[in-house]
Protein backbone atom coordinates (compact mmCIF):
# COMPACT_ATOMS: atom_id res chain seq x y z
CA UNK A 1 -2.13 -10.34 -7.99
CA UNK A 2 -0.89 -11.94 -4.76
CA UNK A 3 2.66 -11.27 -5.76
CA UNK A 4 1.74 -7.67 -5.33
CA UNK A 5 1.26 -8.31 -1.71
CA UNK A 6 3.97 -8.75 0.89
CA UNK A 7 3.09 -12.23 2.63
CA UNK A 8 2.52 -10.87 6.31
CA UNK A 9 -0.27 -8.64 4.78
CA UNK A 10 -1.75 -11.63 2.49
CA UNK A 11 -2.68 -12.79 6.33
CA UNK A 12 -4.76 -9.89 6.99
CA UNK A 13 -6.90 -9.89 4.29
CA UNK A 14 -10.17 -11.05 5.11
CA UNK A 15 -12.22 -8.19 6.68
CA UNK A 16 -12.98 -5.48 3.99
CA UNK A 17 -13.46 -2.64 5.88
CA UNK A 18 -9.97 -3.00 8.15
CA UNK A 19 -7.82 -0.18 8.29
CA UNK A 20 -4.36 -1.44 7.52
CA UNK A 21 -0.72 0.89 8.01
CA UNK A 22 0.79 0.24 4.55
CA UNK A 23 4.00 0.86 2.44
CA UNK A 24 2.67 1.20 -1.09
CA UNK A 25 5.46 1.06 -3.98
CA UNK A 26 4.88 2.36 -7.43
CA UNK A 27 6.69 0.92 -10.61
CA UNK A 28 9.25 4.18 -11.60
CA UNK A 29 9.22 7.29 -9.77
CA UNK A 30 6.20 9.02 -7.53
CA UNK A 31 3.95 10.67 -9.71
CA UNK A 32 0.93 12.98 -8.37
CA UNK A 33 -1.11 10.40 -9.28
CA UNK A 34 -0.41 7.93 -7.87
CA UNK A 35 -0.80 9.91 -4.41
CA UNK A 36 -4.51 10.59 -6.12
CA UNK A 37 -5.02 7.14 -6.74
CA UNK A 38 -4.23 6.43 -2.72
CA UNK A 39 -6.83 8.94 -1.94
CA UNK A 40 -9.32 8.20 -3.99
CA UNK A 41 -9.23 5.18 -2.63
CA UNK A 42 -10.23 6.45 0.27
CA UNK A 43 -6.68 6.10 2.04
CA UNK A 44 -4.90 8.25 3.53
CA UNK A 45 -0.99 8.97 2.74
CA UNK A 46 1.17 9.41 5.71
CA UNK A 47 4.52 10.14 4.19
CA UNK A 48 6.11 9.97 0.84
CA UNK A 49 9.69 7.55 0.22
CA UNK A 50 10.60 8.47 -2.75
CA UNK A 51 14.38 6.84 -2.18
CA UNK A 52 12.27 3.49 -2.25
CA UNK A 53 9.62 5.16 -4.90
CA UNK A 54 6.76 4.68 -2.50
CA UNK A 55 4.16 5.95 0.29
CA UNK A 56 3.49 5.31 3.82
CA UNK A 57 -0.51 4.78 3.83
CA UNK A 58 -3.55 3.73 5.94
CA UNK A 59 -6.08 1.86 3.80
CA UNK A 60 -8.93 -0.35 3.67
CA UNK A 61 -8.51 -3.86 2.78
CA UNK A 62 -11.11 -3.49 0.26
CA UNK A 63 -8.83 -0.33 -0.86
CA UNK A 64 -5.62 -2.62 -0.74
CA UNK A 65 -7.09 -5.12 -3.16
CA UNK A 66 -8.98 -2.17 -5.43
CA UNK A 67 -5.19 -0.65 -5.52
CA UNK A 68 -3.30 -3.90 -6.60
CA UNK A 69 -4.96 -4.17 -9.80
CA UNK A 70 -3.89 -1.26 -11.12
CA UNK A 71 -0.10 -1.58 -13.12
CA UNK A 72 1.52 1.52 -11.16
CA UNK A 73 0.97 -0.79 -8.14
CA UNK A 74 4.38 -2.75 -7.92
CA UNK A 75 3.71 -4.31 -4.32
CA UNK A 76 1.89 -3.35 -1.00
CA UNK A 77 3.63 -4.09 2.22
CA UNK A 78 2.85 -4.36 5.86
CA UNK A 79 3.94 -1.25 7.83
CA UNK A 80 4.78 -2.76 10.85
CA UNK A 81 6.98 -2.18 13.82
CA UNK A 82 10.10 -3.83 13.55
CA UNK A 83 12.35 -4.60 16.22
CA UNK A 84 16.13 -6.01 16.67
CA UNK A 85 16.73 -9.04 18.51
């Protein structure tokens, strides 16, 4: 399962109840489900990216690791800032 997760967010895993910004990507295109699945959850989805089939989210590390074992989940990533140099 930790090849689901992006390595910067693999770092942040150890309180359960952390709310996390997230990039979640699905396997094939957004489905309605898969926005259900975030919710149920308990997440919340910020914005959809379907050129990159995925969704901007806030979840729960508890959430995160719920939402990795399920085989729509193709990887979780840390939405962070990012900044040129």
């Amino acid at each position: 399962m930790a090849d689901k997760i992006c390595s910067q967010l693999c770092n942040m895993l150890s309180d359960d109840e952390k709310i996390l910004p997230v990039i979640v990507q699905v396997n094939d295109n957004l489905m309605e489900e898969d926005e259900k699945m975030i919710l149920q959850a308990g997440g919340t989805v910020k914005s959809k990216l379907s050129i990159i089939n995925s969704y901007g989210a806030e979840l729960t590390v508890k959430a995160i690791k719920d939402l990795i074992a399920n085989p729509r989940i193709k990887k979780v990533y840390y939405d962070g800032e990012v900044q040129a140099i």
